[in-house]
Every structure is written in structure tokens, then in C-alpha cells.
Protein backbone atom coordinates (compact mmCIF):
# COMPACT_ATOMS: atom_id res chain seq x y z
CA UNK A 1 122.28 105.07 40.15
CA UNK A 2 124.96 104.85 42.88
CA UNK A 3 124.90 103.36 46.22
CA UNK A 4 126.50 106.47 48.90
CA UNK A 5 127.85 107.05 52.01
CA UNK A 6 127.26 110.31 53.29
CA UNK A 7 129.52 111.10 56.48
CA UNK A 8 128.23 113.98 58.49
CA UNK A 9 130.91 115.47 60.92
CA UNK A 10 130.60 117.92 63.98
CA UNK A 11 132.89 119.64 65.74
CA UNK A 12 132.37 118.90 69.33
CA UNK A 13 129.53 116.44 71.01
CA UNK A 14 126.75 118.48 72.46
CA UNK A 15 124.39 115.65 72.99
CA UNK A 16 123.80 112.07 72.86
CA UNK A 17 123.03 112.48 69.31
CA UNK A 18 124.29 115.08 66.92
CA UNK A 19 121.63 117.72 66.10
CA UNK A 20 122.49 117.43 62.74
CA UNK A 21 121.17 114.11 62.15
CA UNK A 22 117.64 115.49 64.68
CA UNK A 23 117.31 117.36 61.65
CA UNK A 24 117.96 114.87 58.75
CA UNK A 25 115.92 112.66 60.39
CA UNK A 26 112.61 114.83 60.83
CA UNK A 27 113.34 115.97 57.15
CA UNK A 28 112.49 112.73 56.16
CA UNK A 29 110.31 112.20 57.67
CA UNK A 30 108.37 115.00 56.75
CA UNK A 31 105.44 114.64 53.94
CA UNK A 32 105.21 118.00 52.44
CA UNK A 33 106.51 118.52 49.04
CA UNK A 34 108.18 121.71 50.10
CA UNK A 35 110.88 119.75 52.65
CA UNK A 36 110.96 116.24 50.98
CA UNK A 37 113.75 114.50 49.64
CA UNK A 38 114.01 115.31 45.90
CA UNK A 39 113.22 113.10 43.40
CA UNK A 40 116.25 110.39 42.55
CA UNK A 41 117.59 110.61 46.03
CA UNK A 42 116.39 107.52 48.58
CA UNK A 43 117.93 107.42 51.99
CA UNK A 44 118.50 103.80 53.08
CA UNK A 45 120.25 103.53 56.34
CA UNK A 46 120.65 106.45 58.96
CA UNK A 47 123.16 105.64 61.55
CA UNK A 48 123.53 108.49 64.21
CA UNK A 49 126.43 107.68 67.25
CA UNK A 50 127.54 109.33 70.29
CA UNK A 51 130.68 110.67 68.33
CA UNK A 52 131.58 113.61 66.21
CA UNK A 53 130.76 111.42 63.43
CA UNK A 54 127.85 109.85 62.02
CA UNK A 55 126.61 108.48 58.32
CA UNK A 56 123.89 107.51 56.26
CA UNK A 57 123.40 105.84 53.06
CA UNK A 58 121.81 106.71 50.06
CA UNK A 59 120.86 105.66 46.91
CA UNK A 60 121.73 108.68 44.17
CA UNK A 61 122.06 109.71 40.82
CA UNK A 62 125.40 110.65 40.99
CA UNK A 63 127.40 111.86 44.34
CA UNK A 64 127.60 115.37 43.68
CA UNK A 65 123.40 115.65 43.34
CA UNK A 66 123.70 114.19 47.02
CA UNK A 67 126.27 116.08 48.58
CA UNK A 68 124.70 119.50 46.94
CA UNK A 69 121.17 118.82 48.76
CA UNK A 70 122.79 117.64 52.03
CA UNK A 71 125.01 120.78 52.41
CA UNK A 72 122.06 123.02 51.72
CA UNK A 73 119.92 121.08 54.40
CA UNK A 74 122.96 120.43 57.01
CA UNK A 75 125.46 122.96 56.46
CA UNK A 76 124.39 125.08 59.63
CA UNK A 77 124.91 121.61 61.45
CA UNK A 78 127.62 119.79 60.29
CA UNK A 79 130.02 118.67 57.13
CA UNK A 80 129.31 116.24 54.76
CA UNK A 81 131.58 114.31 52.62
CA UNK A 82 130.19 111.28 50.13
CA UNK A 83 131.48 108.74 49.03
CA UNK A 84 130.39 105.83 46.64
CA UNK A 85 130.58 102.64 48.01
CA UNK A 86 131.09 99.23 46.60
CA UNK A 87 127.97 97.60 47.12
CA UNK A 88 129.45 94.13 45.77
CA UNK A 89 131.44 93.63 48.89
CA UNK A 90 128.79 94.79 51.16
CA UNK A 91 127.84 92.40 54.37
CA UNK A 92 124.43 92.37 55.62
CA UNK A 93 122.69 95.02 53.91
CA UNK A 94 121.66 93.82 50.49
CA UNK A 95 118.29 92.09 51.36
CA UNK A 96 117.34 95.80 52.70
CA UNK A 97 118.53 96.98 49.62
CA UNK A 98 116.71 95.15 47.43
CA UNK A 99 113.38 95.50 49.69
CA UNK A 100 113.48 98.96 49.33
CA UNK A 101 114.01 99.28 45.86
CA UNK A 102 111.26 96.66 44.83
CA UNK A 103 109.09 98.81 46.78
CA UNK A 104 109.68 101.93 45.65
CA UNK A 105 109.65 100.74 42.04
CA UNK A 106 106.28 98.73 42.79
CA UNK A 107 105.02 102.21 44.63
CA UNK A 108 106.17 104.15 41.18
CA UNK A 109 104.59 102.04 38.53
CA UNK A 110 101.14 101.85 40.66
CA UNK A 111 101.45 105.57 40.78
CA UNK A 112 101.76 105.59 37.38
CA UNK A 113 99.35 103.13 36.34
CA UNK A 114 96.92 104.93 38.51
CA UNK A 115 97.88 108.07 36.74
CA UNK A 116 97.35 106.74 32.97
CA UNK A 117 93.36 104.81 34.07
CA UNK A 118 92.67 108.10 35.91
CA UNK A 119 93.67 110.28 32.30
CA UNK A 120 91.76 107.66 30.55
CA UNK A 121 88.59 108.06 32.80
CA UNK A 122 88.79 111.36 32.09
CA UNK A 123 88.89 111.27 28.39
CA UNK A 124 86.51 108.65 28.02
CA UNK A 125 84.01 110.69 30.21
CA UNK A 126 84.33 113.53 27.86
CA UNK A 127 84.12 112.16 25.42
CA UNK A 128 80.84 110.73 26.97
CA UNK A 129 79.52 113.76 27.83
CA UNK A 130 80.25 115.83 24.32
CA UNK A 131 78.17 112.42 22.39
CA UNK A 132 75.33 113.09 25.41
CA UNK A 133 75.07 116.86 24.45
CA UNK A 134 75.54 116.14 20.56
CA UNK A 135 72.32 113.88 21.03
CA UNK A 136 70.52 115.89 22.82
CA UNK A 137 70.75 118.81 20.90
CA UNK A 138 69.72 116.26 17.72
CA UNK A 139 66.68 115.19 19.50
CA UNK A 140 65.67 118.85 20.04
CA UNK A 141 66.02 119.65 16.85
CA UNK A 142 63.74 116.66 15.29
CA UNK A 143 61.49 117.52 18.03
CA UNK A 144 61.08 121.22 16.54
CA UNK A 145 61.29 120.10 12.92
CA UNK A 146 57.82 117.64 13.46
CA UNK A 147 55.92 120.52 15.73
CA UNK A 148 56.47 122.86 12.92
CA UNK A 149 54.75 119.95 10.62
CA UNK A 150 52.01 118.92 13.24
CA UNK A 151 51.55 122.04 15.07
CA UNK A 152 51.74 119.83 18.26
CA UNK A 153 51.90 122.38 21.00
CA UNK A 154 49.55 124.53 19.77
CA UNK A 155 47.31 121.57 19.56
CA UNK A 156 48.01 120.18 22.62
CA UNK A 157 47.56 123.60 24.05
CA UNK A 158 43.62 123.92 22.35
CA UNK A 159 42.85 120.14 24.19
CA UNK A 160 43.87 121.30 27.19
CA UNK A 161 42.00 124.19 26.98
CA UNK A 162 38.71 122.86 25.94
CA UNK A 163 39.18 119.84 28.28
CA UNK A 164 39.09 122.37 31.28
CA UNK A 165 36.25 124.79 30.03
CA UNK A 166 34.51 121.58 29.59
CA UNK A 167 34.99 119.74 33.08
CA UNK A 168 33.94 123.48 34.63
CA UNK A 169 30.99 123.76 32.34
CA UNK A 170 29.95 119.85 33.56
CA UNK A 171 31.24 120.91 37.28
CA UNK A 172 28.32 123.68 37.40
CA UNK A 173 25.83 121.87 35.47
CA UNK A 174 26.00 119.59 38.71
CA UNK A 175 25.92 121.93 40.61
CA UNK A 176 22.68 123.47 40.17
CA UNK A 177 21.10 120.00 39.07
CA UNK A 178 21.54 118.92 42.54
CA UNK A 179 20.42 122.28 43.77
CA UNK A 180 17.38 122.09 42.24
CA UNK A 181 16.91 118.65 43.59
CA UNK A 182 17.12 119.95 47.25
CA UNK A 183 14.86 122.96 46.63
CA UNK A 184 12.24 120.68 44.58
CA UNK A 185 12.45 118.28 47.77
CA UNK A 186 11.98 120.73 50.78
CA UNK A 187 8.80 121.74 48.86
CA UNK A 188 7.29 118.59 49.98
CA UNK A 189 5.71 119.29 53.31
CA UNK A 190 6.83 115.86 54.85
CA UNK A 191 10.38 115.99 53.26
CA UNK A 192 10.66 118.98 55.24
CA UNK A 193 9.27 118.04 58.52
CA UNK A 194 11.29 114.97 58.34
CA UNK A 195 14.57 116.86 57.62
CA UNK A 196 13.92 119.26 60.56
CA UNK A 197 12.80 116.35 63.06
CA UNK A 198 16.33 114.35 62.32
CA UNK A 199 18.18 117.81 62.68
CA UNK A 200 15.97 118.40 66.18
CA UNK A 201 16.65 114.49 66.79
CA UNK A 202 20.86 115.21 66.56
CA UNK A 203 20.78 118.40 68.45
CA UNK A 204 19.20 116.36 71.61
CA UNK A 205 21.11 113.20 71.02
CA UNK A 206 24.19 115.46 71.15
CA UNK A 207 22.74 116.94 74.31
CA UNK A 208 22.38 113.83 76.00
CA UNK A 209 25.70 112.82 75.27
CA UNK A 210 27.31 115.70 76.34
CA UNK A 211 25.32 115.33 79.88
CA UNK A 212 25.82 111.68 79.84
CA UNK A 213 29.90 111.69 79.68
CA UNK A 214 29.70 115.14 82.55
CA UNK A 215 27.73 113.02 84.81
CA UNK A 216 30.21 109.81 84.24
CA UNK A 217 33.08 112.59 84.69
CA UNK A 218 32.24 113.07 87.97
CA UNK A 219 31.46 109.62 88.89
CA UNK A 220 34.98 108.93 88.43
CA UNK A 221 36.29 111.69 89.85
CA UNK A 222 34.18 110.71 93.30
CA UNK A 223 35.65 107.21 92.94
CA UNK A 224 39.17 108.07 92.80
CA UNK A 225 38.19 110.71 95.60
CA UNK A 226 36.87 107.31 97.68
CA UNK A 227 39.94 105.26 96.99
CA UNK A 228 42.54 108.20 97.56
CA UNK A 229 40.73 108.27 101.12
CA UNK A 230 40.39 104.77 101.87
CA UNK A 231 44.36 104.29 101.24
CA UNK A 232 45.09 107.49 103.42
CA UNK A 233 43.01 105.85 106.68
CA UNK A 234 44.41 101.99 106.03
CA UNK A 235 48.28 103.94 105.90
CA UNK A 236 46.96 105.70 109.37
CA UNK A 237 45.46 102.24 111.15
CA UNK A 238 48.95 100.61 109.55
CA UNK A 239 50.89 103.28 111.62
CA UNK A 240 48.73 103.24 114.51
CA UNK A 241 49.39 99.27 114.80
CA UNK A 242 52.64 99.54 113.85
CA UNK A 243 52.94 102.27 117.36
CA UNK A 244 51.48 99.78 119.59
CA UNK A 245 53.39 96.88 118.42
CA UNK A 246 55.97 98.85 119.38
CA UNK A 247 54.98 100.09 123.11
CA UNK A 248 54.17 96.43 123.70
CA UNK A 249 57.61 94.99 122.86
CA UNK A 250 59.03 97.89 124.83
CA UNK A 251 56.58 97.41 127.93
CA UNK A 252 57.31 93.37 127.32
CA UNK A 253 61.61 94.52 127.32
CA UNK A 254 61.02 96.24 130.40
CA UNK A 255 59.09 93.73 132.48
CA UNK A 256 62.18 91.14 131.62
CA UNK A 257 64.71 93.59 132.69
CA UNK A 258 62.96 94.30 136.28
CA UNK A 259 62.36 90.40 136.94
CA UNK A 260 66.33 89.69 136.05
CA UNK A 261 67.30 92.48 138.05
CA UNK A 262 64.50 91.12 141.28
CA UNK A 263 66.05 87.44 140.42
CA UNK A 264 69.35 88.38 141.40
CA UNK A 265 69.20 90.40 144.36
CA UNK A 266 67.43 87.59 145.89
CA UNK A 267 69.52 84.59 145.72
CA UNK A 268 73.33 85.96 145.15
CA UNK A 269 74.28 88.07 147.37
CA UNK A 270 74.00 87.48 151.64
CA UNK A 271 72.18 90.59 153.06
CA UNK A 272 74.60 92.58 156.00
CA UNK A 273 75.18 90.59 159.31
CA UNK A 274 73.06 90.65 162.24
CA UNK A 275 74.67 92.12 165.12
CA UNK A 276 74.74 90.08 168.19
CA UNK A 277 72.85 91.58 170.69
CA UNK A 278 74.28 92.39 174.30
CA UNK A 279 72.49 91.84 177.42
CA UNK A 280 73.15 94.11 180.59
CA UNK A 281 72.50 92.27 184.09
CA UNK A 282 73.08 95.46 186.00
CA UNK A 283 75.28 96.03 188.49
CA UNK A 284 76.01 93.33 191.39
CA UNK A 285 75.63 94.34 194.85
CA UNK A 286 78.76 91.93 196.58
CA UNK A 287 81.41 93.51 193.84
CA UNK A 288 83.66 96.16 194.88
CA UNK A 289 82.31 99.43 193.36
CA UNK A 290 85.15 100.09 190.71
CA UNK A 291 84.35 96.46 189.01
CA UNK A 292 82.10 96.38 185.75
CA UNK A 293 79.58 93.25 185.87
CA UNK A 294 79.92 90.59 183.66
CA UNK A 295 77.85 90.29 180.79
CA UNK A 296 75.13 88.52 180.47
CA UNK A 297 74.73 85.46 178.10
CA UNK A 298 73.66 85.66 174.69
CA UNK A 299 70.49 84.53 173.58
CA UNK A 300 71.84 81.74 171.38
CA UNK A 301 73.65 80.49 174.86
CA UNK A 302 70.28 80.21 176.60
């Protein structure tokens, strides 16, 4: 196992990062058997730049297992040269390293651990099942071997049969035993005429009950009649009080807006003055006839 570096170069920039390392990268990240990495090969680093040139780093059998599997994934993309590096002299990437080892190698022997119980299992569940079928088939044939001694079906077979002519035979025997009990009975005259008066007695009990739960039927059905009316006329008289309440606080609105507006047309404003009134002496006889008489006083001057 050798530690690689894989440089990828392209021959101009066509983007931020080289295509050819878009596709590395989703290779590897890829779960399906047909694209993964093959076995022996474990990509450590991937460092994509800006440039023509980018690398990654690998841990490989050898370099030309590496370089083989890169060109046939990356050719279209890119070229790829590797080289081994000296892993001795490496700064800052040896605790990554190791992590990823351990846990690859911890991942592999789980794997197979798992493998080897799970082929166990197996076996020992066969194994189970061939002993299961071995003793069955043992058991069956015992069982055969002792019913050809004991005849025990065909025994088992007779009981069964005799047990149910039997319980049939005892079935009927009751059967017309207790007939014959009821016939012997309704020969009695007052056997009879005490059967029929309890049947007659039923039929008009039944009668009355039927009547009895009509007439209580409509009983109810007249009450909830009642009550459905009485809460109709108490939701009228609520509306009808609930009008005149109204008109009275509207009436009562009114009146208080007529004796504001009579309140202050009385005392605010001063009504139009009065116009003095003139007073017209006539005409005075010792004037010249071109000369208007003086007035005459006022009232207030008199």
C-alpha cells in the first residue's frame, strides 16, 4: 500500500472549478457498485483550485492500479499523472491519515465479522431444521407402527360413532317423553283452561301496554307542543318590550333636544332692534311754504 498524489491537469480554466474534479467528486460520492471506487483504492484528500491544476490523494496498491482507473474515469476531462509520495515527511496530514484507515479497517472487519455470524446462523438453522424434520418423520413413523398394533383409529373411529348414535337415540327419547308429558297434561280439563286463561291473560296485558305507551306518546308530544308555544309568545312579549323600550328612549332623546334648542334661543341671542318711532306735527301755518316742519319729539323725550 502506497500513499499517491494524483495531479489532474486541464488545458484552459472554464470555471471556478475544473469539471474534471465535478466529476471525481460525484463519483465518489456515488453508492452504487457499478460507479464506486474499486476495491484497494481510498481517496483521502481532494483539493480542486481555480487553476489548470488540481490533485488528490490516494491511498493505492501500487501507482499504476491508480492512474489506470483515473484515466478511464477522467480522460475526457483532464490528464493525470501519479506520483508516490513520502508520507514520512508529510506536515499536517497524518492524524487524517490514520483516522481514515482505522476506520475503514474497523468498517472491514465488522463487515466481516457480520459476514462469518450471519453464515453461521445460517448453518446452524439448517441444521436445525433437517434434526426438526428427521424427528418428525420418526414420530410419524412410531405413531403408525403402535396403530397397526392397537388399531387406534379404527377404534377411535367406532367410539365416536356409537357416542353420536347414542346422544341422538337419548336426544329423541326426550323428545317424545316430554311430548307425552304435554299431551297427558292438556287432557286435564283445568290444566287446559288454565293454560288458555294465562295465554288470554298475555294477549290483553300486551294490549294494554301497547295502548298505555300510545296514549303516553301523545302526552308528550302535546307537552313539547305546549312548551314550543309558550317559548315562541315569551320571544314575541321579549321583542315587543324590547320595541317600546326603544320608542321611549327615542321620544325621551327628542324631548332633550327641543328643550336645549328652546333654552338657547331664549337667553343668548338679543332679538332685532326696535325702530324708533317718528312723530309728524303737521305742517305750521307761520313757516314759509317751501320749509318742512320740525319733527316732533320722541316718546322717550316726553
Amino acid at each position: 500500500m502506497v500513499l499517491a498524489l494524483a495531479v489532474h491537469t486541464v488545458e484552459e480554466v472554464s470555471a471556478r472549478i475544473p469539471f474534471c474534479m465535478m466529476v471525481l467528486n460525484e463519483v465518489l460520492g456515488r453508492q452504487t457498485t457499478s460507479s464506486s471506487v474499486p476495491p484497494g483504492l481510498h481517496n483521502r484528500f481532494l483539493i480542486p483550485t481555480s487553476g489548470t491544476v488540481s490533485i488528490s490523494v490516494w491511498d493505492a496498491p501500487d501507482l499504476e492500479t491508480l492512474k489506470q482507473w483515473l484515466d478511464e474515469t477522467l480522460s475526457e476531462y483532464c490528464e493525470t499523472e501519479c506520483y508516490e509520495a513520502v508520507e514520512e515527511f508529510s506536515q499536517g496530514i497524518a492524524v487524517e491519515l490514520a483516522r481514515g484507515r482505522v476506520s475503514e479497517s474497523v468498517s472491514q472487519k465488522t463487515g466481516a465479522a457480520a459476514a462469518t455470524v450471519g453464515e453461521k446462523a445460517q448453518v446452524a438453522l439448517n441444521a436445525t431444521a433437517a434434526k426438526a424434520r428427521e424427528a418428525g418423520q420418526k414420530v410419524g413413523q412410531r405413531f403408525d407402527e403402535i396403530d397397526q398394533k392397537l388399531k387406534l383409529k379404527e377404534k377411535t373411529a367406532k367410539v365416536g360413532t356409537t357416542v353420536g348414535s347414542t346422544t341422538r337415540s337419548v336426544v329423541g327419547k326426550a323428545g317424545n317423553l316430554a311430548q307425552q308429558t304435554k299431551d297427558r297434561a292438556m287432557q286435564n280439563k283445568v290444566v287446559a283452561s288454565g293454560v288458555q286463561q294465562i295465554g288470554s291473560g298475555v294477549k290483553v296485558g300486551t294490549k294494554a301496554i301497547g295502548s298505555g305507551l300510545s296514549f303516553l306518546t301523545s302526552k308528550i308530544a302535546q307537552l313539547g307542543d305546549t312548551v314550543i308555544k309558550s317559548v315562541q309568545e315569551l320571544d314575541a312579549e321579549e321583542k315587543r318590550e324590547r320595541a317600546a323600550d326603544e320608542m321611549r328612549e327615542e321620544m325621551l332623546k327628542e324631548a332633550l333636544e327641543e328643550a336645549e334648542s328652546d333654552g338657547n334661543g331664549g337667553g343668548g341671542e338679543e332679538g332685532p332692534e326696535k325702530k324708533e318711532e317718528e312723530y309728524f306735527a303737521g305742517f305750521d301755518d307761520d313757516d314759509d311754504g317751501g320749509e318742512e316742519a320740525e319733527a316732533a319729539p320722541s316718546v322717550e323725550e316726553k
